[in-house]
PDB file of N, CA and C in Angstrom:
ATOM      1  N   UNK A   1      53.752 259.444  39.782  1.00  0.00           N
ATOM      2  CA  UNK A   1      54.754 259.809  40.749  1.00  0.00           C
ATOM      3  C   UNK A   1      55.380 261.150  40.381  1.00  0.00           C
ATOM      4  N   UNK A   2      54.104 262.148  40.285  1.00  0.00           N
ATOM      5  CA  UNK A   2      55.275 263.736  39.820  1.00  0.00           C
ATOM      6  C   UNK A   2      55.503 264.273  40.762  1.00  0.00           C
ATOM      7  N   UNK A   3      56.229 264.048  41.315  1.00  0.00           N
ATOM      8  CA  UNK A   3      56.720 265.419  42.443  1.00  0.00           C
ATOM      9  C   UNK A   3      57.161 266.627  41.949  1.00  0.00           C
ATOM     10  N   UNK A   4      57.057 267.786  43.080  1.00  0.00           N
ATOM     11  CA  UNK A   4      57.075 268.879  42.398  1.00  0.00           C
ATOM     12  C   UNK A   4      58.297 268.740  42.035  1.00  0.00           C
ATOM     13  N   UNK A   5      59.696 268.469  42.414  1.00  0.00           N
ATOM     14  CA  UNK A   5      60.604 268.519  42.229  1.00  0.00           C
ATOM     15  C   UNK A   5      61.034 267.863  40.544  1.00  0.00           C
ATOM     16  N   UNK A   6      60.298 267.258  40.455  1.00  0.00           N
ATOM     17  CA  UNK A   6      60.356 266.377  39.020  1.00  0.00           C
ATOM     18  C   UNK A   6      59.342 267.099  38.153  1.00  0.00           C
ATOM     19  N   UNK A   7      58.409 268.174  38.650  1.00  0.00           N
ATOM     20  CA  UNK A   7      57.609 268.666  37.698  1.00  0.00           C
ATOM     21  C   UNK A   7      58.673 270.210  37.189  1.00  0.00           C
ATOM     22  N   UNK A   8      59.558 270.620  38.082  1.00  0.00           N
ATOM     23  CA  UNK A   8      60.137 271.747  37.702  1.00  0.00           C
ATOM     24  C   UNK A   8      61.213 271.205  36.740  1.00  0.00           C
ATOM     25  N   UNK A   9      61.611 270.466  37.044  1.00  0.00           N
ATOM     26  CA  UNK A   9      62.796 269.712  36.138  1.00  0.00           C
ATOM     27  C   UNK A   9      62.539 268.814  34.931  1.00  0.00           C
ATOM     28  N   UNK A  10      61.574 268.541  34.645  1.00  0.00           N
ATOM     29  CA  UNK A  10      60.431 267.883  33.494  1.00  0.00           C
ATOM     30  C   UNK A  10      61.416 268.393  31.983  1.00  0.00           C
ATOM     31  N   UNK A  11      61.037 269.593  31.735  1.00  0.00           N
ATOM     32  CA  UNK A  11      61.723 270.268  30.290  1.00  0.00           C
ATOM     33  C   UNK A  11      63.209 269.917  30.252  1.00  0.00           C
ATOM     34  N   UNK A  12      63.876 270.251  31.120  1.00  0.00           N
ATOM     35  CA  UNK A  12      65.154 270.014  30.680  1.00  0.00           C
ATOM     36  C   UNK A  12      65.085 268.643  30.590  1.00  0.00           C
ATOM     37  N   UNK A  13      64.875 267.812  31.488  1.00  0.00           N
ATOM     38  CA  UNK A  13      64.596 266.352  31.296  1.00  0.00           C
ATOM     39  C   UNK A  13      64.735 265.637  29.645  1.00  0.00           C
ATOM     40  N   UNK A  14      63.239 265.965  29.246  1.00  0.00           N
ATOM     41  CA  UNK A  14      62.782 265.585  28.044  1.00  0.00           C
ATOM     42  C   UNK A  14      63.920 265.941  26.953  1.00  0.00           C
ATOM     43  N   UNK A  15      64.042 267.702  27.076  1.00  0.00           N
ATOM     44  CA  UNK A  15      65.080 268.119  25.792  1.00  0.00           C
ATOM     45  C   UNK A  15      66.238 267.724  26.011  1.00  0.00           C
ATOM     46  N   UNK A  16      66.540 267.289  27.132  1.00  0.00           N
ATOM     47  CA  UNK A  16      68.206 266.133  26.919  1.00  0.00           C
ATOM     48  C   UNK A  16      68.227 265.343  26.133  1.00  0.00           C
ATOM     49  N   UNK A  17      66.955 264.458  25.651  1.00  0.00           N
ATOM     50  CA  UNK A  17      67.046 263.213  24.806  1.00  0.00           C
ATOM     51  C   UNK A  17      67.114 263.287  23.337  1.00  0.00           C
ATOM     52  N   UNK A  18      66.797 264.776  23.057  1.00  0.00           N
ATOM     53  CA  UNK A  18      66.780 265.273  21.708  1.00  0.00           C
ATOM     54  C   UNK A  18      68.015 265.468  21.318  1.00  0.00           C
ATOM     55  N   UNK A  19      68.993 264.668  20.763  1.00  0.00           N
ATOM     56  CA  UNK A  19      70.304 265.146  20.277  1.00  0.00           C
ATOM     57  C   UNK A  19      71.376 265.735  21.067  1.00  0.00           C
ATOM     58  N   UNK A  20      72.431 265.151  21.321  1.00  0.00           N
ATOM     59  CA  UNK A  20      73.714 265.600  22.393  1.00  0.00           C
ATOM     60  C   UNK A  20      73.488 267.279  21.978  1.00  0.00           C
ATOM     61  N   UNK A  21      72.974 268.187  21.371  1.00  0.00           N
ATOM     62  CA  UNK A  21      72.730 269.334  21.448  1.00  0.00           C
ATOM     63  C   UNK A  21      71.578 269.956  22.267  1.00  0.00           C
ATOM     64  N   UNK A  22      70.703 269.320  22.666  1.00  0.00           N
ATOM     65  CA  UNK A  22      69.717 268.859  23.126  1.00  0.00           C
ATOM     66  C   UNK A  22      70.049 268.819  24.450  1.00  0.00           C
ATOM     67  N   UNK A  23      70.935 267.694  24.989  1.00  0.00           N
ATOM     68  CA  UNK A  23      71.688 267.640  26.282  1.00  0.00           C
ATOM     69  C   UNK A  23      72.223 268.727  26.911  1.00  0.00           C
ATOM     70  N   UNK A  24      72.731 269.562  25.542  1.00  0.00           N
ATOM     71  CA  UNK A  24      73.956 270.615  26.218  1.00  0.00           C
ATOM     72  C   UNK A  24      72.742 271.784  26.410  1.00  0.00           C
ATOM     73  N   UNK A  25      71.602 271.789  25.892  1.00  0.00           N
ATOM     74  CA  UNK A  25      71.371 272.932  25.954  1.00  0.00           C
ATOM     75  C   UNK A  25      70.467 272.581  27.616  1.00  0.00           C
ATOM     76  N   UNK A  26      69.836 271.209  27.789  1.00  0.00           N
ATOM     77  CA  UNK A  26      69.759 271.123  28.646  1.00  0.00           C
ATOM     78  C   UNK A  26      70.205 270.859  29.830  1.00  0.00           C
ATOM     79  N   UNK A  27      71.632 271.119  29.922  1.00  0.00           N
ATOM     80  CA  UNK A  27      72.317 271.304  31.236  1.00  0.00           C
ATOM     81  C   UNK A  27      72.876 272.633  31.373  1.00  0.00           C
ATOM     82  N   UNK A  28      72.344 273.449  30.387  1.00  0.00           N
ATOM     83  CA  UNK A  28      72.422 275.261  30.869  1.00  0.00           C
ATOM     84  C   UNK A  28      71.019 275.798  31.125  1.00  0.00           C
ATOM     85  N   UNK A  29      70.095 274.818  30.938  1.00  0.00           N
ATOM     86  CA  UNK A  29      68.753 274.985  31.248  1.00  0.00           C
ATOM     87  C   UNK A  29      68.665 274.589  32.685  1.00  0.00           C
ATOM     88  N   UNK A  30      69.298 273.805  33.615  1.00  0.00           N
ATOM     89  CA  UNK A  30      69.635 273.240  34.574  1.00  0.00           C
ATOM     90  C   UNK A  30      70.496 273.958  35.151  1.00  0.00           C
ATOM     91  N   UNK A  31      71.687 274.705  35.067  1.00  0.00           N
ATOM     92  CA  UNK A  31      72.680 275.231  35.288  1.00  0.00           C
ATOM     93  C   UNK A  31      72.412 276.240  36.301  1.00  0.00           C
ATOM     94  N   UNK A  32      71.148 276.481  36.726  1.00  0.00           N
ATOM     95  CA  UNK A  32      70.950 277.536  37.681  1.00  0.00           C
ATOM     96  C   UNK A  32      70.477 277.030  38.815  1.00  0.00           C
ATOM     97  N   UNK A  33      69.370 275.889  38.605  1.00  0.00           N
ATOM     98  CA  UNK A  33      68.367 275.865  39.684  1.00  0.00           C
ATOM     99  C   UNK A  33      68.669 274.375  39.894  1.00  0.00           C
ATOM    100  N   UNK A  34      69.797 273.820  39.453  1.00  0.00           N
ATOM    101  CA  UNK A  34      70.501 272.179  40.044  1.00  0.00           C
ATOM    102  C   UNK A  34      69.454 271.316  39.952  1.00  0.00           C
ATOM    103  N   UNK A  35      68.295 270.871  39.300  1.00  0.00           N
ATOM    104  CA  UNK A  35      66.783 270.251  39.964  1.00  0.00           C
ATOM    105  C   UNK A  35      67.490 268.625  39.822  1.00  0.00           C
ATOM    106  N   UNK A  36      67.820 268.091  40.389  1.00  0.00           N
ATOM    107  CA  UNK A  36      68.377 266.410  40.239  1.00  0.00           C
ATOM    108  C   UNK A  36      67.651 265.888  39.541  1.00  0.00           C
ATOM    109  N   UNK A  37      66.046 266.005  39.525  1.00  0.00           N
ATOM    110  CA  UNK A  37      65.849 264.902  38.254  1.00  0.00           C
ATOM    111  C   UNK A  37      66.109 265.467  36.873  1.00  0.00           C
ATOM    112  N   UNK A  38      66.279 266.407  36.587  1.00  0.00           N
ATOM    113  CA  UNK A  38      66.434 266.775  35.215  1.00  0.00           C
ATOM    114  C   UNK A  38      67.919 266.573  35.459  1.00  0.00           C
ATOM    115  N   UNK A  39      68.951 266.864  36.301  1.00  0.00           N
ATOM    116  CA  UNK A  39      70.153 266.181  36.442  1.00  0.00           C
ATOM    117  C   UNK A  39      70.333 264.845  36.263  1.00  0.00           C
ATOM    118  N   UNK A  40      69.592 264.010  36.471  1.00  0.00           N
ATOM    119  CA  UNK A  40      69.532 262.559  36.292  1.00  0.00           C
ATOM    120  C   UNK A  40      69.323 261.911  35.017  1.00  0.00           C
ATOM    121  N   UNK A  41      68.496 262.720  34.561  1.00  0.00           N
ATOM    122  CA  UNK A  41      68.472 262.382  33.127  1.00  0.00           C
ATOM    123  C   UNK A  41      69.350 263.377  31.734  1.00  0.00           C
ATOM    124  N   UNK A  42      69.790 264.298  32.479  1.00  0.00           N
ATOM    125  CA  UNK A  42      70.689 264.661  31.412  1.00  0.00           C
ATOM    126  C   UNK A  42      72.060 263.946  31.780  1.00  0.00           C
ATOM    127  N   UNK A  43      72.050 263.604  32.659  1.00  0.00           N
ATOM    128  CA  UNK A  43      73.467 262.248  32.506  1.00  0.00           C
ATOM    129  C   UNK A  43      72.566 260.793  31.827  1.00  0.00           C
ATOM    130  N   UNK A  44      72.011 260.316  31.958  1.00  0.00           N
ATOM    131  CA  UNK A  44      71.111 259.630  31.125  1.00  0.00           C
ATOM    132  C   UNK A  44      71.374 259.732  29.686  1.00  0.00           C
ATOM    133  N   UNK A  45      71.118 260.790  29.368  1.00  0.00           N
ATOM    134  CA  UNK A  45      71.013 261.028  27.968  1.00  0.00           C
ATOM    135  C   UNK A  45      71.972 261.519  27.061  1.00  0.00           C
ATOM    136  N   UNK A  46      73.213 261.839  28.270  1.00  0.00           N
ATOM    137  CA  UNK A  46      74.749 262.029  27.681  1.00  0.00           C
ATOM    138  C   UNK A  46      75.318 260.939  27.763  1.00  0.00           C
ATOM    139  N   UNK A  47      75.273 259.886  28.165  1.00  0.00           N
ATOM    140  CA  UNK A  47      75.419 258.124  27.891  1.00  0.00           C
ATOM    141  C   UNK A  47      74.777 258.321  27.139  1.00  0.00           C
ATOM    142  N   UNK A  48      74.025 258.268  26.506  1.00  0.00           N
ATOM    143  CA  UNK A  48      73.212 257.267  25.425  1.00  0.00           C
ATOM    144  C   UNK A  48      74.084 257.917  24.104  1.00  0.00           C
ATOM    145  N   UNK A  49      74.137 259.328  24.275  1.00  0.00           N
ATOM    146  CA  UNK A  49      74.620 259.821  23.180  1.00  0.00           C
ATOM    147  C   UNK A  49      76.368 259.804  23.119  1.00  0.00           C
ATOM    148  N   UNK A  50      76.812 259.671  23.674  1.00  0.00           N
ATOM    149  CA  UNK A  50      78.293 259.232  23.913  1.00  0.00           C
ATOM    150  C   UNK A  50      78.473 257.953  23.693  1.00  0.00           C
ATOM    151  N   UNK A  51      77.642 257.028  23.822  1.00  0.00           N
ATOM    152  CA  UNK A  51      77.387 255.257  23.561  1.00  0.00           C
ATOM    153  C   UNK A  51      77.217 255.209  21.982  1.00  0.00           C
ATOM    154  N   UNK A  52      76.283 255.914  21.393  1.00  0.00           N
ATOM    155  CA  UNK A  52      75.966 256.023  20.639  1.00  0.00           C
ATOM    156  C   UNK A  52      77.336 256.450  19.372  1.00  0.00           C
ATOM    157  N   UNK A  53      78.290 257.993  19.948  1.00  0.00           N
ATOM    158  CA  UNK A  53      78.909 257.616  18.939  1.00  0.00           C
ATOM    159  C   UNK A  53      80.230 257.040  19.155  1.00  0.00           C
ATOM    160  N   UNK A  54      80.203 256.107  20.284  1.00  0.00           N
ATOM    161  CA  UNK A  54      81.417 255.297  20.771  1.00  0.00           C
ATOM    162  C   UNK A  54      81.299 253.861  19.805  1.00  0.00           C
ATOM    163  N   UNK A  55      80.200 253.531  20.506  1.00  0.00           N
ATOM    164  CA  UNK A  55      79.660 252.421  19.656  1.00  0.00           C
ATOM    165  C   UNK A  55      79.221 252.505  18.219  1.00  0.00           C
ATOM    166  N   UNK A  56      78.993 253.318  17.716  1.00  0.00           N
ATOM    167  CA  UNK A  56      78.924 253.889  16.317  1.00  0.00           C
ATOM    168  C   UNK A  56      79.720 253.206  15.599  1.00  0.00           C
ATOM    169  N   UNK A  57      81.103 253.653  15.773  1.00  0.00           N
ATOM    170  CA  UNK A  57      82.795 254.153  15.425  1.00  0.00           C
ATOM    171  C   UNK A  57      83.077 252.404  15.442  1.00  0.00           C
ATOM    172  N   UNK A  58      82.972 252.039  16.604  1.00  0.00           N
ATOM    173  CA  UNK A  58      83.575 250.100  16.348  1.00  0.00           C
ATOM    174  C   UNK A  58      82.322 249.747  15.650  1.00  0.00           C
ATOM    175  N   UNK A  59      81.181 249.946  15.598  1.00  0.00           N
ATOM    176  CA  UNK A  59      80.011 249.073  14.443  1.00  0.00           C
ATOM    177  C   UNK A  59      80.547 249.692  13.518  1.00  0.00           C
ATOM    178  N   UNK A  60      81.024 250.424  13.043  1.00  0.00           N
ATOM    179  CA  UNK A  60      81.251 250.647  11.492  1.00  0.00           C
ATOM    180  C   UNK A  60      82.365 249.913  11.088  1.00  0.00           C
ATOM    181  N   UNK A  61      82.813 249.460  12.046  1.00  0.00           N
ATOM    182  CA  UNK A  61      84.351 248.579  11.086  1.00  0.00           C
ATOM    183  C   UNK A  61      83.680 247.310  10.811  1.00  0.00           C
ATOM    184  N   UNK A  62      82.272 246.848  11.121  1.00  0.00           N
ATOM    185  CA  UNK A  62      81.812 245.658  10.353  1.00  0.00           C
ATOM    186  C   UNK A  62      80.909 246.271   9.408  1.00  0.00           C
ATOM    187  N   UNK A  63      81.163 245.651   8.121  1.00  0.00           N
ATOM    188  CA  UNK A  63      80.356 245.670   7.321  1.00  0.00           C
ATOM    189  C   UNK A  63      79.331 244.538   6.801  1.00  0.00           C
ATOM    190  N   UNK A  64      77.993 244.854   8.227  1.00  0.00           N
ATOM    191  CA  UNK A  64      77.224 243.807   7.869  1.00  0.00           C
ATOM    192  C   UNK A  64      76.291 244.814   8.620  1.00  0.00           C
ATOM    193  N   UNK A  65      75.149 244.573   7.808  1.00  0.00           N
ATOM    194  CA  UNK A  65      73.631 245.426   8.079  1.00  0.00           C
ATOM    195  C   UNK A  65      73.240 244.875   9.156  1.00  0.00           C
ATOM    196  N   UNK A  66      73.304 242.838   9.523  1.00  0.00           N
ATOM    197  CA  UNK A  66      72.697 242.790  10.444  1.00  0.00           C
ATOM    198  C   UNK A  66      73.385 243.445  12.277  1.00  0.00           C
ATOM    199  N   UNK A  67      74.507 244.006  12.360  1.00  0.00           N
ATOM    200  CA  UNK A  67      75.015 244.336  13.190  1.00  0.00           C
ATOM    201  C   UNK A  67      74.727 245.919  13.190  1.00  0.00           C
ATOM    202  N   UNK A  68      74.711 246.261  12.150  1.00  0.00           N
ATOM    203  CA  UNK A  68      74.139 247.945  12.469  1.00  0.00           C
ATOM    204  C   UNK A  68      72.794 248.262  12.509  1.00  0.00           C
ATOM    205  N   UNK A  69      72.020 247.733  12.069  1.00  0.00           N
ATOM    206  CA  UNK A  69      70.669 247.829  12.619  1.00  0.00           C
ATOM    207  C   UNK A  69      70.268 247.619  14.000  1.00  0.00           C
ATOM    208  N   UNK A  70      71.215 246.014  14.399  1.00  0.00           N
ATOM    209  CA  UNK A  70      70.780 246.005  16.076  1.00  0.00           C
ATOM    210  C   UNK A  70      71.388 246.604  16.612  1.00  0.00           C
ATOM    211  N   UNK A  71      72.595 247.660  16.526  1.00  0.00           N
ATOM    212  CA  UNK A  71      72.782 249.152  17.123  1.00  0.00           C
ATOM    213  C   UNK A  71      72.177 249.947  17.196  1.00  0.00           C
ATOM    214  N   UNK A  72      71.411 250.177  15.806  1.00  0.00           N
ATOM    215  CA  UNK A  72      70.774 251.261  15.880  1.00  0.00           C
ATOM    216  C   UNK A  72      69.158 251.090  16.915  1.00  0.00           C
ATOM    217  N   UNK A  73      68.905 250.048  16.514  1.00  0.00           N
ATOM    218  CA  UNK A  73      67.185 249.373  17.426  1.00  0.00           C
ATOM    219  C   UNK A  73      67.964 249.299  19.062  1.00  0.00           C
ATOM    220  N   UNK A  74      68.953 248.932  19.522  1.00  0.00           N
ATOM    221  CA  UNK A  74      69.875 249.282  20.853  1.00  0.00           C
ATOM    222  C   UNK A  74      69.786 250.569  21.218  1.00  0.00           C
ATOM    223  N   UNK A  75      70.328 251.312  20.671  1.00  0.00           N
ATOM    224  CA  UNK A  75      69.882 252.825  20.682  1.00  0.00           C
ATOM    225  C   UNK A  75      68.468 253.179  21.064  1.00  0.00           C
ATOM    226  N   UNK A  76      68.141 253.146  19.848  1.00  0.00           N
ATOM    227  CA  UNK A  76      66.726 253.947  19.834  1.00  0.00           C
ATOM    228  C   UNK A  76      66.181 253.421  21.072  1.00  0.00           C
ATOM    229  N   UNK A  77      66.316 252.277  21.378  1.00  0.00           N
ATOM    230  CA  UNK A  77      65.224 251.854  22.564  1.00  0.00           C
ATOM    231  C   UNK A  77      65.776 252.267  23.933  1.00  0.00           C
ATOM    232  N   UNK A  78      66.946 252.463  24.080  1.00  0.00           N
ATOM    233  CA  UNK A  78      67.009 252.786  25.042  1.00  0.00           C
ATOM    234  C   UNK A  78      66.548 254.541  25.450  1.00  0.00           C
ATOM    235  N   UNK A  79      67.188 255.455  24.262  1.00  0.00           N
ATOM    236  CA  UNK A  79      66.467 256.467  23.884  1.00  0.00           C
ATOM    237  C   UNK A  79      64.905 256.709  24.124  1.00  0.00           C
ATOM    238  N   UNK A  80      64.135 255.783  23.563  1.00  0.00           N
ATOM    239  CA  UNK A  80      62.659 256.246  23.897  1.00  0.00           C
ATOM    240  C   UNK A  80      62.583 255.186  25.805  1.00  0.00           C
ATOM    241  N   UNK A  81      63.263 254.901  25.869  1.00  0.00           N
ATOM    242  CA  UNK A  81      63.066 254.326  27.734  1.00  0.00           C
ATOM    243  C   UNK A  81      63.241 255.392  28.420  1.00  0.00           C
ATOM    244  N   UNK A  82      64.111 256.341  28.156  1.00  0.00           N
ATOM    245  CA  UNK A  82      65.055 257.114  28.814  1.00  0.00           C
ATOM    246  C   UNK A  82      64.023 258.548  28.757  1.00  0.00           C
ATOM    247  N   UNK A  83      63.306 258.596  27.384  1.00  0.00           N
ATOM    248  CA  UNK A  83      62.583 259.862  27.088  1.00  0.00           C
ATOM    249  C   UNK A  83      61.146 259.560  27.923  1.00  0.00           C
ATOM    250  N   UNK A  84      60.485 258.672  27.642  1.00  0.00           N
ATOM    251  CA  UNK A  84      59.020 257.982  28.539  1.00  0.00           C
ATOM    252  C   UNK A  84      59.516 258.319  29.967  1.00  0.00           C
ATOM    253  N   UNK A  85      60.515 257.385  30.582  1.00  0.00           N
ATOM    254  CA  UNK A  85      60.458 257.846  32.008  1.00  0.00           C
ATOM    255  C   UNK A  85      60.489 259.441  32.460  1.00  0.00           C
ATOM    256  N   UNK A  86      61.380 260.053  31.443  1.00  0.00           N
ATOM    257  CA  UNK A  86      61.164 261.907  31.706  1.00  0.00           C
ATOM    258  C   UNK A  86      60.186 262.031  31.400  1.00  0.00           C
ATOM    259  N   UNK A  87      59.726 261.753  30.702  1.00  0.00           N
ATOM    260  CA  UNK A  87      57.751 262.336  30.792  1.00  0.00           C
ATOM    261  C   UNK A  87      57.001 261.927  31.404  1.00  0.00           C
ATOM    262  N   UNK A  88      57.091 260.969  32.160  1.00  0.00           N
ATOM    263  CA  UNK A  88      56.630 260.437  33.472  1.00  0.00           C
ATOM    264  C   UNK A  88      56.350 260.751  34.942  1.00  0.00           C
ATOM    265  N   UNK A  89      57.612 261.410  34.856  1.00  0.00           N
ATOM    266  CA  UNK A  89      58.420 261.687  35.992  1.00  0.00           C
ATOM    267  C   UNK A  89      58.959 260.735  37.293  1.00  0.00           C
ATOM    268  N   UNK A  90      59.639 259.899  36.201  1.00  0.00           N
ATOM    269  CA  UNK A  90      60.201 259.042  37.164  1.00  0.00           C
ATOM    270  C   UNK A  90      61.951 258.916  36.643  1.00  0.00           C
ATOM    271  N   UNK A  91      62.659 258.304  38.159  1.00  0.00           N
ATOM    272  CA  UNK A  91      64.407 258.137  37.971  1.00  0.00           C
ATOM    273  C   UNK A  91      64.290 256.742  38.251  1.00  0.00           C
ATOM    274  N   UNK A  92      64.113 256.210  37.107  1.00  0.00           N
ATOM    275  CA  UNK A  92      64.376 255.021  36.650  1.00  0.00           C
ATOM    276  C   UNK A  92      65.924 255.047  35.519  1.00  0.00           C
ATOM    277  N   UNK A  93      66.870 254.266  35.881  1.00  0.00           N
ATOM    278  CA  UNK A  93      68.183 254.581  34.795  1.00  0.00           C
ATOM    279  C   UNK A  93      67.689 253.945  33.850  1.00  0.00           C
ATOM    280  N   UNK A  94      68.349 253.888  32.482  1.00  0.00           N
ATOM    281  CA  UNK A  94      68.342 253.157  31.272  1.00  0.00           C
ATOM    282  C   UNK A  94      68.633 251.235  31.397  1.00  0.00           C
ATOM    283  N   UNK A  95      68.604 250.373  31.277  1.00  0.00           N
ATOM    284  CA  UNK A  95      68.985 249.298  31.380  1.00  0.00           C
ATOM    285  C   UNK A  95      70.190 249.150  30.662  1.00  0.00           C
ATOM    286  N   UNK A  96      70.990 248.155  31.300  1.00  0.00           N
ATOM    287  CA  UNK A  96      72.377 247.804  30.807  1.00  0.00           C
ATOM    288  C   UNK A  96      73.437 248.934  31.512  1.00  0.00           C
ATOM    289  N   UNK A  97      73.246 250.067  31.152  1.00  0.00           N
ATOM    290  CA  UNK A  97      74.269 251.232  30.977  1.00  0.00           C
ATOM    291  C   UNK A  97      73.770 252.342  32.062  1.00  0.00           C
ATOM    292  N   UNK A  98      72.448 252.367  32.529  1.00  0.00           N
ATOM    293  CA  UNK A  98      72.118 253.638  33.249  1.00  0.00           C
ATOM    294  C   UNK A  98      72.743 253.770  34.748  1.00  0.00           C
ATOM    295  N   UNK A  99      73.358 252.803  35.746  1.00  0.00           N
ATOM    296  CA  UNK A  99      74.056 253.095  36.898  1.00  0.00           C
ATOM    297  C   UNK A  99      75.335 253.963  36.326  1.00  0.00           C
ATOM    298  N   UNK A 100      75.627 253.469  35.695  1.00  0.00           N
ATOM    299  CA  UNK A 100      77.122 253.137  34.934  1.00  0.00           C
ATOM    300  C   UNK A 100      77.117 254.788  34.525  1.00  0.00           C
ATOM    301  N   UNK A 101      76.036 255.438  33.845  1.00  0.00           N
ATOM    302  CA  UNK A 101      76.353 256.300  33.605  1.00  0.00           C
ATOM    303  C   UNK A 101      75.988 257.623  34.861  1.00  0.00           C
ATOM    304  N   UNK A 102      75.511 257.138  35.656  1.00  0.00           N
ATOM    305  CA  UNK A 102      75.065 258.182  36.914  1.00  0.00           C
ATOM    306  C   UNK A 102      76.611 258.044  37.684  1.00  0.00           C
ATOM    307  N   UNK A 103      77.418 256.899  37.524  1.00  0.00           N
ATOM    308  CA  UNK A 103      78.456 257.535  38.424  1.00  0.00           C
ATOM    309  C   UNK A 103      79.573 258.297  38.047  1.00  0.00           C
ATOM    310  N   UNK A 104      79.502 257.596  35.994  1.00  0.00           N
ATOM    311  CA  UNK A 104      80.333 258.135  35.362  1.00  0.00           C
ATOM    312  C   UNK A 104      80.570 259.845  35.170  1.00  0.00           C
ATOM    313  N   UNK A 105      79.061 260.015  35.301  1.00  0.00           N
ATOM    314  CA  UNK A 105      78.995 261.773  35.453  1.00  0.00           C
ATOM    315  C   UNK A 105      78.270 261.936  36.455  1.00  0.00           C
ATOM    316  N   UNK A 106      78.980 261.842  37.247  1.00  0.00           N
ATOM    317  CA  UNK A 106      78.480 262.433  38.191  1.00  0.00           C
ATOM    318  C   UNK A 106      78.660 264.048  39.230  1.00  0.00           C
ATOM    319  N   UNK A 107      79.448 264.422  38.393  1.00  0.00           N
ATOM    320  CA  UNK A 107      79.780 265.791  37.997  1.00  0.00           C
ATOM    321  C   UNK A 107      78.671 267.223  37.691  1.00  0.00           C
ATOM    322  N   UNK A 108      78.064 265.900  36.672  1.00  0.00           N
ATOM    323  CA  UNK A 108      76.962 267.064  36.318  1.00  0.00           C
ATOM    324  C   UNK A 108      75.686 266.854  37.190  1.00  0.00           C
ATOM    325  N   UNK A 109      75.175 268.433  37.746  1.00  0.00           N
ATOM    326  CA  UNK A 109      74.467 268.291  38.740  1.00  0.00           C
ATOM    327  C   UNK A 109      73.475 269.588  37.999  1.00  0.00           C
TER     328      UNK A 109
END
């Protein structure tokens, strides 16, 4: 399912998922030519990374491995869901959190 529209917007897509630096650089990579699916997933991938160190911050006040590992395997998976569908080229959201975060930013275009 690549449409062209999802084939121009592909890169920024992908490099959103690489590190909230990653994100930022891909929404000035975006910043000119608006392409919505690479918009879609750099809100995508600014949830995950905002989840990430939201949820971080309260998992660290337990000190038990088995609760930070299934954060971290929470993460990551949603991370590589989020990165596969950009290389795909499909707007599929993240599960659990991905509506949630398309309305939350919905700003960024």
């Amino acid at each position: 399912m690549n449409s062209p529209v999802a084939n121009d917007g592909k890169t920024a897509a992908i490099v959103a998922y690489f590190t909230i630096v990653g994100t930022i650089i891909a929404y000035f990579i975006n910043n000119d030519s608006k392409n919505p699916f690479a918009s879609f997933h750099i809100r995508q991938a600014l949830g995950i990374h905002l989840a990430f160190y939201l949820l971080g911050a309260l998992v660290s006040i337990f000190d038990n491995w088995m609760i930070t590992y299934s954060f971290w395997i929470f993460i990551l998976v949603l991370g590589i869901y989020g990165l596969i569908t950009a290389i795909q080229g499909e707007h599929r959201p993240i599960p659990l959190l991905g509506e949630h975060f398309q309305k939350w930013f919905s700003t960024i275009h």
